[in-house]
C-alpha atoms as a PDB file:
ATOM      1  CA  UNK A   1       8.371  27.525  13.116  1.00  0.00           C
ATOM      2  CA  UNK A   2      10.947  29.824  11.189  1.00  0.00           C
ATOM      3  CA  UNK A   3      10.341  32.451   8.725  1.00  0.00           C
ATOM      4  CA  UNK A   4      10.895  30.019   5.717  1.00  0.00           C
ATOM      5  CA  UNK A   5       8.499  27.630   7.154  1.00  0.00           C
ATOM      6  CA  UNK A   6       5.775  29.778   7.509  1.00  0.00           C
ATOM      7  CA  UNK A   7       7.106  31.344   4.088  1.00  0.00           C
ATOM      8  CA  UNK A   8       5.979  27.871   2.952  1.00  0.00           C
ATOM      9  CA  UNK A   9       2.715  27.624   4.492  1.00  0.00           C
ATOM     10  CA  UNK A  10       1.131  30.688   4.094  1.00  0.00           C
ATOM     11  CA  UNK A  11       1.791  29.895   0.150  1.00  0.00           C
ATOM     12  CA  UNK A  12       0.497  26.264   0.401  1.00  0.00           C
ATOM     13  CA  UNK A  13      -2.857  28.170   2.235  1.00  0.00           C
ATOM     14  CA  UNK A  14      -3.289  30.128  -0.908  1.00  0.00           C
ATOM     15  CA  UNK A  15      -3.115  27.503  -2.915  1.00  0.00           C
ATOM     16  CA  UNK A  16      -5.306  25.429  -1.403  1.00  0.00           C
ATOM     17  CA  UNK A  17      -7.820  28.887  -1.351  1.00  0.00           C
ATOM     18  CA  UNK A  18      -7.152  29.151  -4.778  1.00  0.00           C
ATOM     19  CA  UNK A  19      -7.708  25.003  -5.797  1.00  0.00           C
ATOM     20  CA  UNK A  20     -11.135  24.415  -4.544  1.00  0.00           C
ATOM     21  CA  UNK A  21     -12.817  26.957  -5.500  1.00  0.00           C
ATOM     22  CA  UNK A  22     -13.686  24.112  -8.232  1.00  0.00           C
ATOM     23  CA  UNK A  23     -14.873  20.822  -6.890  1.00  0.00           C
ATOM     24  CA  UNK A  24     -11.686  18.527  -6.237  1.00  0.00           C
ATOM     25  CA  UNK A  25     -10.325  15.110  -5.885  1.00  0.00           C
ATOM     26  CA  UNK A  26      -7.606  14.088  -3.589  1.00  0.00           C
ATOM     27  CA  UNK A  27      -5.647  10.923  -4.306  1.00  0.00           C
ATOM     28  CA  UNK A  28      -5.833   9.354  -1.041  1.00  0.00           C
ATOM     29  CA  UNK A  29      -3.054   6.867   0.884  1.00  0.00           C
ATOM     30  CA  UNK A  30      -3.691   7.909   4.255  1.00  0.00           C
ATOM     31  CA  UNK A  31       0.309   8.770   4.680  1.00  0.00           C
ATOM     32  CA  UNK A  32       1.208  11.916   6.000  1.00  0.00           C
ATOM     33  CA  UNK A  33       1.577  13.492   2.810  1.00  0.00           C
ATOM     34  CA  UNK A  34      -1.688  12.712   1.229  1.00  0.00           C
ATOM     35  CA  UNK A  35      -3.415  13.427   4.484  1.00  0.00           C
ATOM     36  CA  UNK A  36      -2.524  16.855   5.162  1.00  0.00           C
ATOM     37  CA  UNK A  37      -3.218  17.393   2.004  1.00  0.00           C
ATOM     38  CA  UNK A  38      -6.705  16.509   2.675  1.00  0.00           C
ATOM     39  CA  UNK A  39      -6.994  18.249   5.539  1.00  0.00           C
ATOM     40  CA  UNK A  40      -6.131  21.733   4.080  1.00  0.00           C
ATOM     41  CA  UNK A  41      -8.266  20.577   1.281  1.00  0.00           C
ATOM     42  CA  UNK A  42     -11.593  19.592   3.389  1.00  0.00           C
ATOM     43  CA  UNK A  43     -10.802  23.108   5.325  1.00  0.00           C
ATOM     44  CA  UNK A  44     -10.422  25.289   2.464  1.00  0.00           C
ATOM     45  CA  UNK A  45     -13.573  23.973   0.303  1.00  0.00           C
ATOM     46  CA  UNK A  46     -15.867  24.625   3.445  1.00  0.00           C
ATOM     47  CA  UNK A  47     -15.301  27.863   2.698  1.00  0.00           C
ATOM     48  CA  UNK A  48     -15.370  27.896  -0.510  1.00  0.00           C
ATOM     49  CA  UNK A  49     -18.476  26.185  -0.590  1.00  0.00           C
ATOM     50  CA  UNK A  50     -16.857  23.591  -2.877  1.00  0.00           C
ATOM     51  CA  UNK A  51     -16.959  19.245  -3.031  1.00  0.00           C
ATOM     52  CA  UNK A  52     -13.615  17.427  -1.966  1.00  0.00           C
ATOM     53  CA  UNK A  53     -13.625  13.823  -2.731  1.00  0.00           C
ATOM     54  CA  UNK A  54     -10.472  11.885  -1.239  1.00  0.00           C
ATOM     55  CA  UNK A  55      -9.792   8.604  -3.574  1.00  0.00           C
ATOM     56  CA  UNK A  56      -7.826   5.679  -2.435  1.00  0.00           C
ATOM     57  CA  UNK A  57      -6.285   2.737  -4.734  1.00  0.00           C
ATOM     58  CA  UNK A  58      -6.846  -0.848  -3.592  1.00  0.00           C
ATOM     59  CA  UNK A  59      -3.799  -2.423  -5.287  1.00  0.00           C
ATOM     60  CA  UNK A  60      -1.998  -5.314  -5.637  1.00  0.00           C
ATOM     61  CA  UNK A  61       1.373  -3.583  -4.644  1.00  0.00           C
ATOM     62  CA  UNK A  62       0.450  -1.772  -1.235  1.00  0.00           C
ATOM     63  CA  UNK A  63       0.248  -3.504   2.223  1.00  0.00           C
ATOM     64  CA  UNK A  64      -3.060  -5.016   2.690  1.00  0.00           C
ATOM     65  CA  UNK A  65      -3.361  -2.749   5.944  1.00  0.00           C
ATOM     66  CA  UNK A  66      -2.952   0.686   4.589  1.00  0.00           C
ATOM     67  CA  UNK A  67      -6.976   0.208   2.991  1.00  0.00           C
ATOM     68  CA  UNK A  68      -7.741   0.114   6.716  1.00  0.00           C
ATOM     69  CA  UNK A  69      -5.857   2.925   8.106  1.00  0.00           C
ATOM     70  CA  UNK A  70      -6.922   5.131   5.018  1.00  0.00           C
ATOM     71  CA  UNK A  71     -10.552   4.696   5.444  1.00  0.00           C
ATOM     72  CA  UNK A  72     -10.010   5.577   9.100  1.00  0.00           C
ATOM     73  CA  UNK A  73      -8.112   8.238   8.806  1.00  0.00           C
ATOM     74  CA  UNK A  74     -10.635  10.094   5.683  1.00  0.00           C
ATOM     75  CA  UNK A  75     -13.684   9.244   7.502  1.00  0.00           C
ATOM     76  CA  UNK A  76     -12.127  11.197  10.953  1.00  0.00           C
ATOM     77  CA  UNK A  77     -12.080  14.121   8.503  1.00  0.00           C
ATOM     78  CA  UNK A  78     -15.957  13.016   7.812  1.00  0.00           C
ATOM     79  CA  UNK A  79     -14.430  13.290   4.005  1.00  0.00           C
ATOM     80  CA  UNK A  80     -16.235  12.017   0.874  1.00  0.00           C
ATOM     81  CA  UNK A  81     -14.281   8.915   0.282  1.00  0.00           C
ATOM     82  CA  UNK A  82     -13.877   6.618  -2.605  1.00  0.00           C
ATOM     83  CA  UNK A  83     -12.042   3.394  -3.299  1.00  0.00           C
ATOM     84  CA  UNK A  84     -11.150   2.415  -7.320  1.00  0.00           C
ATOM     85  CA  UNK A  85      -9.247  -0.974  -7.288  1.00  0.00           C
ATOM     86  CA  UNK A  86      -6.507  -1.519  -9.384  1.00  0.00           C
ATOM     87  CA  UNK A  87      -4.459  -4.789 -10.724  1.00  0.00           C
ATOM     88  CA  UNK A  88      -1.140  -3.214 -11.779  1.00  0.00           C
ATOM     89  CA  UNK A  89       0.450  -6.698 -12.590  1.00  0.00           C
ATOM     90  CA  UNK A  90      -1.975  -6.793 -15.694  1.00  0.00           C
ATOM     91  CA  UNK A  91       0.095  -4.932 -16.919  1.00  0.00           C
ATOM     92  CA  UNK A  92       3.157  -7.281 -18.706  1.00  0.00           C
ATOM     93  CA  UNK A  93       5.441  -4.267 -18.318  1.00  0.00           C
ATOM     94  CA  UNK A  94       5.003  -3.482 -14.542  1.00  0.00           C
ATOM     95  CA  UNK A  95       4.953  -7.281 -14.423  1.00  0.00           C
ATOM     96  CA  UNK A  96       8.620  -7.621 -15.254  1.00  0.00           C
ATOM     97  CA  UNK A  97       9.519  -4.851 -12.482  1.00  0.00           C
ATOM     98  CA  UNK A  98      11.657  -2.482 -14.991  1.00  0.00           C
ATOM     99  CA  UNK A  99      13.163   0.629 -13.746  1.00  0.00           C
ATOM    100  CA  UNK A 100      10.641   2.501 -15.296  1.00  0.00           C
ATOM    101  CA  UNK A 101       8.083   0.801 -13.199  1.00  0.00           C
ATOM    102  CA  UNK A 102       7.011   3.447 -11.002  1.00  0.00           C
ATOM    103  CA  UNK A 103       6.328   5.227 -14.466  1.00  0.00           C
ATOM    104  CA  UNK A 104       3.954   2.960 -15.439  1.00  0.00           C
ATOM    105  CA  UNK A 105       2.189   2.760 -12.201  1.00  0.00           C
ATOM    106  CA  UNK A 106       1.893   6.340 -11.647  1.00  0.00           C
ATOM    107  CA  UNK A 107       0.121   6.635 -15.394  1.00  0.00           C
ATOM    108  CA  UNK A 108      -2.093   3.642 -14.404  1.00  0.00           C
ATOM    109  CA  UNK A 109      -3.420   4.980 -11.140  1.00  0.00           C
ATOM    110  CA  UNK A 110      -3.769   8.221 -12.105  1.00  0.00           C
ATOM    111  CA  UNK A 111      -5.664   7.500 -15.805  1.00  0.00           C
ATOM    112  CA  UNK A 112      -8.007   5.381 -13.512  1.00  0.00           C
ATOM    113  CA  UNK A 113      -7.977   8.770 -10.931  1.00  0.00           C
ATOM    114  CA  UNK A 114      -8.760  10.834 -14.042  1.00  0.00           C
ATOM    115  CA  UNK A 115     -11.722   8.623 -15.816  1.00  0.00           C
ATOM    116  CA  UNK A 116     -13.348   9.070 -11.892  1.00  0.00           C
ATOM    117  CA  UNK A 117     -13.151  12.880 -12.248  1.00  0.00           C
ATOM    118  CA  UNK A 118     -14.236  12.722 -15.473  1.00  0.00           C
ATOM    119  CA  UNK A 119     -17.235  10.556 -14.309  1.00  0.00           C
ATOM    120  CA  UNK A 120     -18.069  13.022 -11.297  1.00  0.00           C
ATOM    121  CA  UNK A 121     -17.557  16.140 -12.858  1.00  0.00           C
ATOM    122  CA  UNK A 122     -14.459  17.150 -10.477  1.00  0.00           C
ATOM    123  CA  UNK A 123     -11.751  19.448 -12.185  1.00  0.00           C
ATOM    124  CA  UNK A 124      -9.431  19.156 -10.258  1.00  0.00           C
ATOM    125  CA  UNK A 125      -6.920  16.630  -8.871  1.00  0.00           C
ATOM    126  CA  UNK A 126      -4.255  16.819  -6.399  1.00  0.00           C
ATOM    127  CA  UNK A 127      -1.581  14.160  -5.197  1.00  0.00           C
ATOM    128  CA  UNK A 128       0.654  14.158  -2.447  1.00  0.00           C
ATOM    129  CA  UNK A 129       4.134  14.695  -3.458  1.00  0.00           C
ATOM    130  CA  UNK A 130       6.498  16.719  -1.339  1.00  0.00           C
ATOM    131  CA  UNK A 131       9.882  18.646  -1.968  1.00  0.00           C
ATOM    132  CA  UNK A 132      12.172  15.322  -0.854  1.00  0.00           C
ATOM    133  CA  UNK A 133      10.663  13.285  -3.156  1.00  0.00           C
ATOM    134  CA  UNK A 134      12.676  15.333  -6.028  1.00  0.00           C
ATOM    135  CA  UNK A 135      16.038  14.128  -4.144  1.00  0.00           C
ATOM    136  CA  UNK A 136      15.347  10.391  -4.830  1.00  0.00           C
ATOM    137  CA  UNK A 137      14.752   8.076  -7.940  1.00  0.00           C
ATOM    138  CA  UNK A 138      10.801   8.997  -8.554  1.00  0.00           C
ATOM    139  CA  UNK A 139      10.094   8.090 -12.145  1.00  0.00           C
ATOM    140  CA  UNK A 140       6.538   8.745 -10.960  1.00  0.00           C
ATOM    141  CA  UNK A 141       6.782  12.283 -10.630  1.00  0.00           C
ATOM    142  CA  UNK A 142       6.868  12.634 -14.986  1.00  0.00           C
ATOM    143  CA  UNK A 143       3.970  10.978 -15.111  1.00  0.00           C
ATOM    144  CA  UNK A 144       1.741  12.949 -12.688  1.00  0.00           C
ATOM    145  CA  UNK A 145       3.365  16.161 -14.018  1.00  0.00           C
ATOM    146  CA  UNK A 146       2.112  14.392 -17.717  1.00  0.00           C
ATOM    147  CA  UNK A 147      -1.623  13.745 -16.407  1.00  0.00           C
ATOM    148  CA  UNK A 148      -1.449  17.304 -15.002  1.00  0.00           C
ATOM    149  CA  UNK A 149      -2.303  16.167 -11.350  1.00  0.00           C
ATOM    150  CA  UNK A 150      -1.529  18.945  -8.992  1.00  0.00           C
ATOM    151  CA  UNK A 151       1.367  18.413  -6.322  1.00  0.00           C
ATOM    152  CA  UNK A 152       0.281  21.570  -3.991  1.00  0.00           C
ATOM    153  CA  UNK A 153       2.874  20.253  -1.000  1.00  0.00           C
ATOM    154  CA  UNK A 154       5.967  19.990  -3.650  1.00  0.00           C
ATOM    155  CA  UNK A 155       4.725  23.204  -5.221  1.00  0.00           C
ATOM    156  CA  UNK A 156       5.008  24.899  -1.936  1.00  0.00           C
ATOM    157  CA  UNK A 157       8.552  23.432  -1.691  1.00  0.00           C
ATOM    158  CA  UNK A 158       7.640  21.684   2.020  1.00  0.00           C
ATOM    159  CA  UNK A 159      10.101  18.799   3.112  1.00  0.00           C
ATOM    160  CA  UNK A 160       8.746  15.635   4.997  1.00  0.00           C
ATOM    161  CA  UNK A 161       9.457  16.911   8.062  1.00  0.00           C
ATOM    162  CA  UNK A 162       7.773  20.350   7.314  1.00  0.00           C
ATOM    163  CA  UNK A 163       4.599  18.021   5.994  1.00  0.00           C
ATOM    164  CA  UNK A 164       5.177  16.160   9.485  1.00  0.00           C
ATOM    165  CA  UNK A 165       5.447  19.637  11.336  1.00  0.00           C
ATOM    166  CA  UNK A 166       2.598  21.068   9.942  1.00  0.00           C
ATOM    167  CA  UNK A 167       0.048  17.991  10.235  1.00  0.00           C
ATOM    168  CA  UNK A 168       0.599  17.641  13.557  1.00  0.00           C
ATOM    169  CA  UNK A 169      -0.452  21.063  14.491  1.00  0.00           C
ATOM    170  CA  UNK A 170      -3.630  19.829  12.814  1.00  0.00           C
ATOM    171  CA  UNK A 171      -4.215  16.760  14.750  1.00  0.00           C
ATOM    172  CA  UNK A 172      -3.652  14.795  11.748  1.00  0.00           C
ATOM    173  CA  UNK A 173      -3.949  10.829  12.654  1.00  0.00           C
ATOM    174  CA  UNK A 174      -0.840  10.128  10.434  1.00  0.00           C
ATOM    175  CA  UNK A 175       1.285  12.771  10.960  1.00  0.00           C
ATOM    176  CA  UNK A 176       3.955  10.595  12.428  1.00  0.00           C
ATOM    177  CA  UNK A 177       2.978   7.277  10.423  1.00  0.00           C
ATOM    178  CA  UNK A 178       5.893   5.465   8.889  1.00  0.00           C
ATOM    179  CA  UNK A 179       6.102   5.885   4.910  1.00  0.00           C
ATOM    180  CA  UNK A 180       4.410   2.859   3.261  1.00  0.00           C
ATOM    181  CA  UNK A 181       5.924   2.811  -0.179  1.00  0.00           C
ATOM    182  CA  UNK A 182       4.613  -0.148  -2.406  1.00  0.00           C
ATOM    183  CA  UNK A 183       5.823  -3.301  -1.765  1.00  0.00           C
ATOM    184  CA  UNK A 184       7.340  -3.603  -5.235  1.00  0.00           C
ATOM    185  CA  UNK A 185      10.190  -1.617  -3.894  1.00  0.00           C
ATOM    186  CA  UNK A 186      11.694  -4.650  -1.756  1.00  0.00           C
ATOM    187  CA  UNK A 187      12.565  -6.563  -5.356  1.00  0.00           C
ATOM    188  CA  UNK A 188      15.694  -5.593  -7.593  1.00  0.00           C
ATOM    189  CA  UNK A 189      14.453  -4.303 -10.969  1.00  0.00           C
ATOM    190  CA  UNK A 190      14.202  -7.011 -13.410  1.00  0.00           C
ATOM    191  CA  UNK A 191      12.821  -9.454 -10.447  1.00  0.00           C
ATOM    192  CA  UNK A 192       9.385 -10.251 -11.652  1.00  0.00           C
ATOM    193  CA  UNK A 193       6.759  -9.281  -9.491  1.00  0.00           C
ATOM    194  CA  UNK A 194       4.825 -12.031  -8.244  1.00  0.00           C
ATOM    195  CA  UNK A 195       1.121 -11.520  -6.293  1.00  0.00           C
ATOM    196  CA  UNK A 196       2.268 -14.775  -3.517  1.00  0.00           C
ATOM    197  CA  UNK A 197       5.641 -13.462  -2.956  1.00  0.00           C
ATOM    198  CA  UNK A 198       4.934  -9.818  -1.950  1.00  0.00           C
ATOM    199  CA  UNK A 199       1.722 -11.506   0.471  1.00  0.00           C
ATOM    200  CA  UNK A 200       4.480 -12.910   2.254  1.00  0.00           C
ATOM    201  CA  UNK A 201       7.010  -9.836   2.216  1.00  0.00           C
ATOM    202  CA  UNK A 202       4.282  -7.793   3.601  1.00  0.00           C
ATOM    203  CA  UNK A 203       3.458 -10.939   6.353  1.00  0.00           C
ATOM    204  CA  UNK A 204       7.108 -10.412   7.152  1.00  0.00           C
ATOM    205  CA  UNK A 205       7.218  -6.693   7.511  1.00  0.00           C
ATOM    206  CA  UNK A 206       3.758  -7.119   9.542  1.00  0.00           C
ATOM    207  CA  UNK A 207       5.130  -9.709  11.332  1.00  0.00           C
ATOM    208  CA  UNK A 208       8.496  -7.184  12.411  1.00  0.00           C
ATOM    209  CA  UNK A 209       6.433  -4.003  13.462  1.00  0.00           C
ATOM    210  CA  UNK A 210       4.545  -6.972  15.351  1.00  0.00           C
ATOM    211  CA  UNK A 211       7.705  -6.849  17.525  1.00  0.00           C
ATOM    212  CA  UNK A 212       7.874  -3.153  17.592  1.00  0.00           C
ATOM    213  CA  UNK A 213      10.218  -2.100  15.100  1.00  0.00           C
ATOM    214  CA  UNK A 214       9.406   0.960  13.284  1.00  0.00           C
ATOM    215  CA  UNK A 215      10.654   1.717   9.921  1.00  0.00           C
ATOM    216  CA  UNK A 216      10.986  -1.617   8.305  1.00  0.00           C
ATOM    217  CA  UNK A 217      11.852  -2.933   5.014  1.00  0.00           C
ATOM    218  CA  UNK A 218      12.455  -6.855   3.861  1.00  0.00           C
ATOM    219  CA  UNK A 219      13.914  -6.253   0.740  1.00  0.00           C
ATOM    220  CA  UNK A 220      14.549  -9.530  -1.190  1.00  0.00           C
ATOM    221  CA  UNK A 221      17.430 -10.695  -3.091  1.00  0.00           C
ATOM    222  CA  UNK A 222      17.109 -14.164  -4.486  1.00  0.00           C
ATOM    223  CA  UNK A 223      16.564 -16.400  -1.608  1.00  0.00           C
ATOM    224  CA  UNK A 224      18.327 -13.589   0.936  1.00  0.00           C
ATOM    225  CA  UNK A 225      15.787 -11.719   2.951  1.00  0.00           C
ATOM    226  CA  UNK A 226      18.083  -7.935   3.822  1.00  0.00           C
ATOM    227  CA  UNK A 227      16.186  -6.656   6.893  1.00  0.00           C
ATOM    228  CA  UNK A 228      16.806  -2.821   6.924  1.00  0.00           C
ATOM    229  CA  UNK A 229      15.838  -1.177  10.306  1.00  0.00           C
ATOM    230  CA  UNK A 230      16.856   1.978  12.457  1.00  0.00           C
ATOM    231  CA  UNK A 231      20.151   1.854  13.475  1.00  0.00           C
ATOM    232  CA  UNK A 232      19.073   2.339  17.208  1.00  0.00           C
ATOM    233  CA  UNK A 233      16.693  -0.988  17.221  1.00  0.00           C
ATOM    234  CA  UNK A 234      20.003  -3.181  16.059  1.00  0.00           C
ATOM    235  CA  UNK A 235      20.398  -4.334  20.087  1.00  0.00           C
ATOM    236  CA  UNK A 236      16.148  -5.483  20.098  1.00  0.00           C
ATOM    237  CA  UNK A 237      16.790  -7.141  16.540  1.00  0.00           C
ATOM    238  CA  UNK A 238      19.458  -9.314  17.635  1.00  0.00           C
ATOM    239  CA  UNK A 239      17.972 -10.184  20.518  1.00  0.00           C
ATOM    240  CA  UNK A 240      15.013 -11.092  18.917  1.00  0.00           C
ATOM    241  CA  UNK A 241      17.308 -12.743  15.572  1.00  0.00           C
ATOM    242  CA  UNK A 242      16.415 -16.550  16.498  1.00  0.00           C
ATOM    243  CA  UNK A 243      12.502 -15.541  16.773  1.00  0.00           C
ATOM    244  CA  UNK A 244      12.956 -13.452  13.664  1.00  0.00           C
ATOM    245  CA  UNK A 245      14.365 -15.695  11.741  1.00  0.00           C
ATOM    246  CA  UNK A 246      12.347 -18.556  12.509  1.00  0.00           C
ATOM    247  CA  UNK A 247       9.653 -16.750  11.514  1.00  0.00           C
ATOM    248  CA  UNK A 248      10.699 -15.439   8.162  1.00  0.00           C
ATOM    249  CA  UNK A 249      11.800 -18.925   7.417  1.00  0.00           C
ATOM    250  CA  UNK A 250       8.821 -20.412   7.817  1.00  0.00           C
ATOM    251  CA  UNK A 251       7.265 -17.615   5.511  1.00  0.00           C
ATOM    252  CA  UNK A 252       9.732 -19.326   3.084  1.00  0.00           C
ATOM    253  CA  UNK A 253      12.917 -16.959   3.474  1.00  0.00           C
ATOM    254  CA  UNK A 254      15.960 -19.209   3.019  1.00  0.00           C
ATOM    255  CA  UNK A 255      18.461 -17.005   4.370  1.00  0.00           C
ATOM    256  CA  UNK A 256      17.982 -13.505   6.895  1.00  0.00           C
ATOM    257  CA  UNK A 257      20.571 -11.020   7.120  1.00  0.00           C
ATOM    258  CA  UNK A 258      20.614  -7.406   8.984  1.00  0.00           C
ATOM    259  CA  UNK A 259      21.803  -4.914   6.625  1.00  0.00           C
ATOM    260  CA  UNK A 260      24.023  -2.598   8.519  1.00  0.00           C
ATOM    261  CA  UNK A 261      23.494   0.898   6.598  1.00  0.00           C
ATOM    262  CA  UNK A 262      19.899   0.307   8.681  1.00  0.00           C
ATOM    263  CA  UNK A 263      17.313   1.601   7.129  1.00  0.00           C
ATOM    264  CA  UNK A 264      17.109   4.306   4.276  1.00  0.00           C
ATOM    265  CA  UNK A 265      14.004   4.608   2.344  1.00  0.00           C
ATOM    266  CA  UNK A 266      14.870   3.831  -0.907  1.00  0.00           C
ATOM    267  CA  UNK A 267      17.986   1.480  -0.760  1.00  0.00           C
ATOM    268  CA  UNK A 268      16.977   0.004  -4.109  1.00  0.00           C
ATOM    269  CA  UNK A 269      17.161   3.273  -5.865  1.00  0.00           C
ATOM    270  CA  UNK A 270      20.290   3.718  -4.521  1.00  0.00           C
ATOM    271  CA  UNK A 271      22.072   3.097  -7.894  1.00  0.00           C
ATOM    272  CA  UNK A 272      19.894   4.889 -10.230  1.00  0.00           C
ATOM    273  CA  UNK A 273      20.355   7.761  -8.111  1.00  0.00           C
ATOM    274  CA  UNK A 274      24.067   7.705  -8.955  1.00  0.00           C
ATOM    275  CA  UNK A 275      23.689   7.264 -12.967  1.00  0.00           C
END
């Protein structure tokens, strides 16, 4: 670890100290992000005598598998764990998929996040947000910084691969978990979001890691299915093209192409980031 690293850490510590001293509520994926935030949350409120509840979203937009995982991975911690579902697409606006629409999510989730800490007398609430997140298009962030949800791990100024680092050396069951971004993030903006055709984007990208690719997005464009995966599993996904494609056909994909770039968290940002 160099100095700036543990620079980093020693100030997340304190603020974690510092935090739950009050009773606490941890918005809850079960990402890497999220769950060292948890972690350093369960360990500091032992001390400080204090309540941590951890509080996942079970939403239309997130693959039906991370619910599973999450539960796993709070219960390991033997954290106090809570599940608030969520139907973003009743909202018209998110409906339509504007650029704005992680925005609107963000103020969603987090208004139902506050009425629960409201309900159960917890002060404070905490999100998992790191440093990289400020380098891409993340509406989102406004919106928590609006609600005034803490973001300890961006406060600290700690990088994914710092978050990685550091959860690891905790035994954290995610540490090394791909990112699971919403599945909202495969359509263009202004492609309305419908609940049928991101169940079958997410049987796709299911359907992929099935075959033991890693990072994987199916990003849709029309009736073109742009398959974005590491740059070193190109050789595996052309041997594997007839089998893929055969498959993502039948899940009613009229066309499958391999987007070169590989993958890049984000690639539908890409333009916003340049405006």
């Amino acid at each position: 670890m160099s100095c700036l690293e543990n620079k980093k850490e020693k100030k997340l510590l304190e603020q974690m100290k510092d935090l739950t001293r009050q009773d606490c509520c941890v918005a809850f994926s079960g990402g890497a992000d999220s769950s060292l935030l948890l972690r350093l949350a369960m360990d500091a409120a032992e001390k400080n005598g204090t309540r941590v509840a951890a509080v996942t979203f079970d939403t239309v937009l997130h693959p039906a598998a991370d619910m599973d995982f999450a539960a796993k991975t709070a219960r390991s911690m033997g954290a106090e764990y809570h599940v608030i579902k969520v139907n973003e697409l009743e909202e018209p606006q998110i409906l339509e998929n504007p650029k704005n629409r992680c925005y609107l999510c963000k103020r969603m989730l987090f208004g139902k996040l506050l009425d629960f800490a409201s309900r159960e007398n917890i002060p404070i609430l905490m999100e998992g947000t790191n440093r990289d997140d400020e380098n891409q298009y993340r509406p989102g962030i406004k919106a928590v910084e609006e609600l005034g949800i803490r973001s300890p791990l961006r406060e600290a100024g700690l990088s994914k691969e710092e978050v990685r680092a550091m959860a690891a050396r905790r035994g954290v069951l995610s540490a090394s978990r791909p990112s699971a971004p919403c599945l909202a993030t495969r359509l263009p903006y202004g492609t309305r979001i419908e609940k049928a055709l991101l169940d079958r984007i997410d049987q796709g990208e299911q359907f992929l890691r099935s075959l033991g690719f890693t990072d994987v997005r199916l990003r849709l464009h029309g009736d073109v299915a742009r398959l974005e995966v590491d740059k070193k599993e190109f050789p595996d996904m052309l041997r594997l093209a007839q089998e893929v494609c055969n498959r993502l056909k039948e899940l009613g994909f009229s066309y499958v192409t391999l987007d070169l770039e590989g993958f890049r968290s984000g690639s539908m940002d890409e333009k916003m980031q340049k405006m």
